[in-house]
N, C-alpha and C. Protein backbone atom coordinates (compact mmCIF):
# COMPACT_ATOMS: atom_id res chain seq x y z
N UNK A 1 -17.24 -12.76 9.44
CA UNK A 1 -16.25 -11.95 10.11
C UNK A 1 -16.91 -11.31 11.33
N UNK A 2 -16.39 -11.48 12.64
CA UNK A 2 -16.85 -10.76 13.68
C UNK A 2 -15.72 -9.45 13.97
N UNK A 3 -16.00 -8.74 13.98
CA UNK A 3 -15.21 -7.33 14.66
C UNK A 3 -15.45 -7.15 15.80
N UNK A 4 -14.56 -7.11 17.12
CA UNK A 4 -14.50 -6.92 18.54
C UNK A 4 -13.80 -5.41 19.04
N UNK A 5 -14.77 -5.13 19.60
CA UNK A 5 -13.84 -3.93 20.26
C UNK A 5 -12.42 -3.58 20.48
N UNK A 6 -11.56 -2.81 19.86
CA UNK A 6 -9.89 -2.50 19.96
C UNK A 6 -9.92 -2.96 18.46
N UNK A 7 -8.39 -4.12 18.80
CA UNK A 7 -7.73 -3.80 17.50
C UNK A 7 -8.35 -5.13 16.50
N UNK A 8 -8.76 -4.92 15.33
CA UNK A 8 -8.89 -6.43 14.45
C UNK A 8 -7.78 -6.23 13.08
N UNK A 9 -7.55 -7.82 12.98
CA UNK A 9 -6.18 -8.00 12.20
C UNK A 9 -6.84 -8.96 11.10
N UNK A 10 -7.20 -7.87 9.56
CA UNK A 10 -7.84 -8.73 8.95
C UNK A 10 -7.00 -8.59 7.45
N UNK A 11 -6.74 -10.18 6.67
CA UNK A 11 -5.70 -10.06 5.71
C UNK A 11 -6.79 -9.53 4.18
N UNK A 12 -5.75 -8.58 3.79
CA UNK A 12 -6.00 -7.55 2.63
C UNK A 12 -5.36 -8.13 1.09
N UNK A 13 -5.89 -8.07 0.05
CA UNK A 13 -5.07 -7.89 -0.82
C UNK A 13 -5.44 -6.99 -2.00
N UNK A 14 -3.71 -6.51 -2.41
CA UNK A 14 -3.91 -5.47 -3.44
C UNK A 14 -3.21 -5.75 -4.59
N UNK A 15 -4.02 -5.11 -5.80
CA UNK A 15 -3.22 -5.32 -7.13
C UNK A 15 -2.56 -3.43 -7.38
N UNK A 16 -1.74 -3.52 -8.08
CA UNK A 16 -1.14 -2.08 -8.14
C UNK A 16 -0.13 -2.41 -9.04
N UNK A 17 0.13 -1.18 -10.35
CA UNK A 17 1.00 -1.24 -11.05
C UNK A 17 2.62 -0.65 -10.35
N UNK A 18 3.77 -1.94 -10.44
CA UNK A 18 4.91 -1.60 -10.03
C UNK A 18 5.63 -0.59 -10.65
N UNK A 19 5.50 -0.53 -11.44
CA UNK A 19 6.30 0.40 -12.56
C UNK A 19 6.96 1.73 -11.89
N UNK A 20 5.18 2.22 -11.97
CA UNK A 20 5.59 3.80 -10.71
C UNK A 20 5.92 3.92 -9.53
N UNK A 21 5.86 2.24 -8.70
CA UNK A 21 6.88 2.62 -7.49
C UNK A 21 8.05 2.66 -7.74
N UNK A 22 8.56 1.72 -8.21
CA UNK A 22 9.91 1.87 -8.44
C UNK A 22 10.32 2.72 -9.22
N UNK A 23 9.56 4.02 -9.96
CA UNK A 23 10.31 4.87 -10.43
C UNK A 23 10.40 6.28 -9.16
N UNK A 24 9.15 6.13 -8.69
CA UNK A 24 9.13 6.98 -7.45
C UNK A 24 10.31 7.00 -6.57
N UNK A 25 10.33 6.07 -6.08
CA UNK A 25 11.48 5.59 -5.05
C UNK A 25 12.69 5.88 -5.27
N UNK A 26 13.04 6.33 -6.58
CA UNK A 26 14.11 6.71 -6.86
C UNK A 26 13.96 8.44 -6.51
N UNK A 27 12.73 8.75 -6.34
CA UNK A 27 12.81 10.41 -6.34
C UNK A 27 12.20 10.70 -5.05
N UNK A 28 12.92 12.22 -4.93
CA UNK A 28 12.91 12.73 -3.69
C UNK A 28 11.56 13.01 -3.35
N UNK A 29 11.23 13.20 -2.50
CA UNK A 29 11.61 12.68 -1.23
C UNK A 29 11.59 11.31 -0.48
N UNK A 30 11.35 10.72 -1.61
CA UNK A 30 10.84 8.97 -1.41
C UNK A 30 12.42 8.38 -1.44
N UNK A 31 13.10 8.87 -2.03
CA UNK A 31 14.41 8.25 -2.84
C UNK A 31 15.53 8.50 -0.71
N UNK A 32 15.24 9.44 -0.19
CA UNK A 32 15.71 10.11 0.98
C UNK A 32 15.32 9.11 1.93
N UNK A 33 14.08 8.72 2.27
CA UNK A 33 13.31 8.18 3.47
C UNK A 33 12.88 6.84 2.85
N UNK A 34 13.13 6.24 1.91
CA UNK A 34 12.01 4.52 1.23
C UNK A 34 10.63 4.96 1.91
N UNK A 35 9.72 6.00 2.45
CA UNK A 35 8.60 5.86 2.69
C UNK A 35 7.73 6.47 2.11
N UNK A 36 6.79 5.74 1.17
CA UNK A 36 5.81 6.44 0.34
C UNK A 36 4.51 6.37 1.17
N UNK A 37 3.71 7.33 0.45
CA UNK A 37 2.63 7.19 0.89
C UNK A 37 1.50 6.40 0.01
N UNK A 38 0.55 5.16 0.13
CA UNK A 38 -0.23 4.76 -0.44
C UNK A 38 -2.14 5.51 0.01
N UNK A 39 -2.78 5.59 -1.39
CA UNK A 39 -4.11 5.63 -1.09
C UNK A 39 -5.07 4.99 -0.89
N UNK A 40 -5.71 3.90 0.45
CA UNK A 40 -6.12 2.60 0.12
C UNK A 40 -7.80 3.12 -0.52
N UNK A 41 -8.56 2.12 -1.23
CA UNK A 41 -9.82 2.30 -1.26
C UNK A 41 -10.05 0.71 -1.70
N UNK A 42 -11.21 0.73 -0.98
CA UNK A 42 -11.83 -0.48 -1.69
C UNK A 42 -12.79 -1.02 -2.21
N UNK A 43 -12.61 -1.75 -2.99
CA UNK A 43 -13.70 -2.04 -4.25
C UNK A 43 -14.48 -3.31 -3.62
N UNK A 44 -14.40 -4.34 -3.57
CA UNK A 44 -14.81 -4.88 -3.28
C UNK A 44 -14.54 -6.12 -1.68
N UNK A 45 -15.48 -7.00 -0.96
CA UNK A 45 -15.30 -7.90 0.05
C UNK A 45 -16.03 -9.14 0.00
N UNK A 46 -15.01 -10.06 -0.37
CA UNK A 46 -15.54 -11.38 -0.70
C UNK A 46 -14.94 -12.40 0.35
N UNK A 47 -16.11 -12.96 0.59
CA UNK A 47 -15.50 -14.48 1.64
C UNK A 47 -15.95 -15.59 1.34
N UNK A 48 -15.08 -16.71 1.05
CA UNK A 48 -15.26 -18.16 0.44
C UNK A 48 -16.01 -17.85 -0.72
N UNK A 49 -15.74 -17.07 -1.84
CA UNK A 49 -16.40 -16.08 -3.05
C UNK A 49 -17.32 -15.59 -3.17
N UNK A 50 -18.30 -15.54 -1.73
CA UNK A 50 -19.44 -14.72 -2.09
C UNK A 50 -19.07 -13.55 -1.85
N UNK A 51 -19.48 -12.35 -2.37
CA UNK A 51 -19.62 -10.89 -2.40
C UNK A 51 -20.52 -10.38 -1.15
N UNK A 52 -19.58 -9.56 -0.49
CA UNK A 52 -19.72 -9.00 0.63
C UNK A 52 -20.29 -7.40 0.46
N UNK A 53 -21.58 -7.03 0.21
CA UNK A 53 -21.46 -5.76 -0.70
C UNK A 53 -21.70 -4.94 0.32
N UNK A 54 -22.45 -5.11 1.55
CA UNK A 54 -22.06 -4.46 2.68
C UNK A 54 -21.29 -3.96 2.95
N UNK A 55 -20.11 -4.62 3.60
CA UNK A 55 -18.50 -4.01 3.82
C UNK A 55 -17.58 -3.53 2.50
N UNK A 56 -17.73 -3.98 1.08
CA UNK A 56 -17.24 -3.29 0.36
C UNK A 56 -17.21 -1.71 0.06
N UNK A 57 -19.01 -2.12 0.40
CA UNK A 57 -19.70 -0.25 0.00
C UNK A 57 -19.00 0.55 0.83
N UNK A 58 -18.84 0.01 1.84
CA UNK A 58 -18.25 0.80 3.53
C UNK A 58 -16.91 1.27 2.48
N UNK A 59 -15.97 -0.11 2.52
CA UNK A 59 -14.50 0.23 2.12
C UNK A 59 -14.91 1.76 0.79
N UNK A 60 -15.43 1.33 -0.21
CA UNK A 60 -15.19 1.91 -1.12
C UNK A 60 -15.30 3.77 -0.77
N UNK A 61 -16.55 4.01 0.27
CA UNK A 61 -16.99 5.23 0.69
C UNK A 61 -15.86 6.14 1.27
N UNK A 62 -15.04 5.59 2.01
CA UNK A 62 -13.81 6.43 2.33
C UNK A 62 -12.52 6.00 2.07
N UNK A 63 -11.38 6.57 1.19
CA UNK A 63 -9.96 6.00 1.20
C UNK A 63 -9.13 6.39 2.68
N UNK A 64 -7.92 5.64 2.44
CA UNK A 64 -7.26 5.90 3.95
C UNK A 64 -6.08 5.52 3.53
N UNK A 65 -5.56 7.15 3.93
CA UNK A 65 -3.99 7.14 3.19
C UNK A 65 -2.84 6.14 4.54
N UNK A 66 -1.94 5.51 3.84
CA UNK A 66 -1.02 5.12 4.89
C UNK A 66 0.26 4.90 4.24
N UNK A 67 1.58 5.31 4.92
CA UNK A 67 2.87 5.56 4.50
C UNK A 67 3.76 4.15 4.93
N UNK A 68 3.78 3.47 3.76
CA UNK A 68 4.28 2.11 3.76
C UNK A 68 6.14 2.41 3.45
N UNK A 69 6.74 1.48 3.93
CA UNK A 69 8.19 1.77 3.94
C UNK A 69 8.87 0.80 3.13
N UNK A 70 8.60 1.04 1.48
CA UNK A 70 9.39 0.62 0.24
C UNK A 70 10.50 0.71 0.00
N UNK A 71 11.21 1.17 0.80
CA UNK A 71 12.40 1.46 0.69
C UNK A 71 13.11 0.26 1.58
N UNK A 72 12.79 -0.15 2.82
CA UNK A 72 13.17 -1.18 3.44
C UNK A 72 12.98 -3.13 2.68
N UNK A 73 11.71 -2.74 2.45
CA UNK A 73 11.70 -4.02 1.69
C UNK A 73 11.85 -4.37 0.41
N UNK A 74 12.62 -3.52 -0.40
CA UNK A 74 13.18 -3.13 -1.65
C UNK A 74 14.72 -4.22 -1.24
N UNK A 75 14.97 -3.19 -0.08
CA UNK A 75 16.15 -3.56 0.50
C UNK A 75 16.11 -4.96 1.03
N UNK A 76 15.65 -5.48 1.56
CA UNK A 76 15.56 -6.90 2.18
C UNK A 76 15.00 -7.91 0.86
N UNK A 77 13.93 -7.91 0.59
CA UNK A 77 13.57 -9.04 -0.38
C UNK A 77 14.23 -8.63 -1.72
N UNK A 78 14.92 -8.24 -2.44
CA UNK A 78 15.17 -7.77 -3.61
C UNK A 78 16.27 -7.23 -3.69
N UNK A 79 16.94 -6.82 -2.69
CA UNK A 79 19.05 -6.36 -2.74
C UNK A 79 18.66 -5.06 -3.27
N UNK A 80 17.42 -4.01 -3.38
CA UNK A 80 17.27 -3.03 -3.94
C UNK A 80 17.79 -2.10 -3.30
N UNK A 81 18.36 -0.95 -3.60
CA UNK A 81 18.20 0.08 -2.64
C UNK A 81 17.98 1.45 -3.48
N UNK A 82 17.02 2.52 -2.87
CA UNK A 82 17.10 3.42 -3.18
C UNK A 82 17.64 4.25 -3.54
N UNK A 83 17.91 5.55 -4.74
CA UNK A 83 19.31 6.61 -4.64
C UNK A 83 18.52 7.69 -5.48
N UNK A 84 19.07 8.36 -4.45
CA UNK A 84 18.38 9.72 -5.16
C UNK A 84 19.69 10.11 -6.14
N UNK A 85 19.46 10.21 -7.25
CA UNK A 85 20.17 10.56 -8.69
C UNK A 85 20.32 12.18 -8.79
N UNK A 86 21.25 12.48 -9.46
CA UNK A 86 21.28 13.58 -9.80
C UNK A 86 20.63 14.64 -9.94
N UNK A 87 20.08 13.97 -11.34
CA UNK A 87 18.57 14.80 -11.79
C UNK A 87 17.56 14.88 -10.70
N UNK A 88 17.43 14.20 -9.80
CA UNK A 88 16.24 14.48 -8.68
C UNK A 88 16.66 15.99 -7.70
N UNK A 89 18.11 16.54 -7.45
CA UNK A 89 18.08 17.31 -6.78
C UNK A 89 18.14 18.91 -7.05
C-alpha cells in the first residue's frame, strides 16, 4: 500500500452485530434523522493474508467516530424505514 499526499481511498471491512442497529434506529434520536454514529477501531491489517502489524497497531491505537446514515440505506436496499414509536417519545 502506498499513501500519497491528500486524499487515499482504501476498502475496509467490518463485522458488527445487527440486532442493535436496527433496534436503535427505531429510537430517538436515530429513529428522527437515520444517522447514527459508529466507533471505528481496528484490530487488525492484512494483505494477500499476510498480517500487517504495523498499520494495524496504528488502527487499533486510536478509534474514529463517524456518523453513517442507516436510515437511508435501510430505506433503499431493504424497503425499511425508520419510526419513532410511541414509547420512544
Amino acid at each position: 500500500m502506498i499513501l500519497y499526499p491528500g486524499i487515499n481511498n482504501i476498502t475496509m471491512h467490518a463485522n458488527m452485530a445487527q440486532l442493535p442497529v436496527l433496534k436503535a434506529i427505531n429510537e430517538e434520536p436515530y429513529c428522527e434523522t437515520g444517522i447514527m454514529p459508529f466507533v471505528l477501531t481496528g484490530i487488525n491489517v492484512t494483505n494477500n493474508g499476510q498480517n500487517l502489524t504495523y498499520y494495524g497497531d496504528a488502527l487499533a491505537a486510536v478509534s474514529q467516530t463517524v456518523n453513517i446514515d442507516i436510515g437511508s440505506i435501510l430505506a433503499r436496499d431493504l424497503n425499511i424505514t425508520a419510526n419513532c414509536s410511541a414509547s420512544t417519545r
